[in-house]
Each structure stands twice: as structure tokens, then as C-alpha cells.
Protein backbone atom coordinates (compact mmCIF):
# COMPACT_ATOMS: atom_id res chain seq x y z
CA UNK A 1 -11.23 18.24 4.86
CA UNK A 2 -10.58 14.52 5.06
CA UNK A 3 -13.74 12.54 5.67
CA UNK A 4 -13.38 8.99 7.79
CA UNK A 5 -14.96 6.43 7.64
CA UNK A 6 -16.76 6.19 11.49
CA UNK A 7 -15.04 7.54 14.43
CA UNK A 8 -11.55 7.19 15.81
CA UNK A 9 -11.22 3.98 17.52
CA UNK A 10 -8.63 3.28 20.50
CA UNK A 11 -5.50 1.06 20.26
CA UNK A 12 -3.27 0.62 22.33
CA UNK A 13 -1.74 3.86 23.21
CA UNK A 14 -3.30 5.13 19.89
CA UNK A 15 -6.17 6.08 18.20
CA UNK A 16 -6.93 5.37 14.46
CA UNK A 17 -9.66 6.15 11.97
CA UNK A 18 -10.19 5.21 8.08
CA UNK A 19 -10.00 7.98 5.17
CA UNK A 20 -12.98 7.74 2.89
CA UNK A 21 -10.97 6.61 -0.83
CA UNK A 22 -13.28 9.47 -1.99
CA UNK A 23 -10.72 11.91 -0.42
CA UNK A 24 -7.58 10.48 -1.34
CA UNK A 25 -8.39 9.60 -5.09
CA UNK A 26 -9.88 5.99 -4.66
CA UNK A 27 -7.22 4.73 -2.21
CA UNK A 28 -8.26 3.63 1.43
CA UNK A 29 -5.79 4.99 4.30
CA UNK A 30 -5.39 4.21 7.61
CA UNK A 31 -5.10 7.32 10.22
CA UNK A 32 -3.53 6.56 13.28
CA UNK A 33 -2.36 8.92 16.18
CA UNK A 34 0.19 7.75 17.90
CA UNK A 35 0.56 9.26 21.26
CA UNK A 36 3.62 7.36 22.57
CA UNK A 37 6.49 9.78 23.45
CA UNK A 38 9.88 9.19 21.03
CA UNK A 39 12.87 7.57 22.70
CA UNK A 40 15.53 9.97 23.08
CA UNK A 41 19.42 8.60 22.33
């Protein structure tokens, strides 16, 4: 289970949230949920 750091926080038409570096072997990622549909061709 991937622990954050805090809660998801809007953006736009997003949310995001930070991965504790204790659950991804030191490194600090950035979550983000994007919930804008995909352009179709």
C-alpha cells in the first residue's frame, strides 16, 4: 500500500498527492489523477 504524504489536493481538473520516499525506495513521487477525458483523432 502506498503511503502519501497528506491528502489529495485539487488542481485544476486533477487531484494529486505525494508518495512517502519510504515506499518507493527513498525517491519522492508525485501522484496525480487526471480526470480530463483523452482527445479522440
Amino acid at each position: 500500500m502506498m503511503r502519501f504524504i497528506g491528502d489529495a489536493r485539487p488542481f485544476r481538473d486533477c487531484e494529486f498527492a505525494f508518495v512517502h520516499p519510504k515506499a518507493t525506495n527513498g525517491v519522492l513521487l508525485e501522484y496525480i489523477d487526471d480526470k480530463t477525458e483523452v482527445p479522440k483523432d
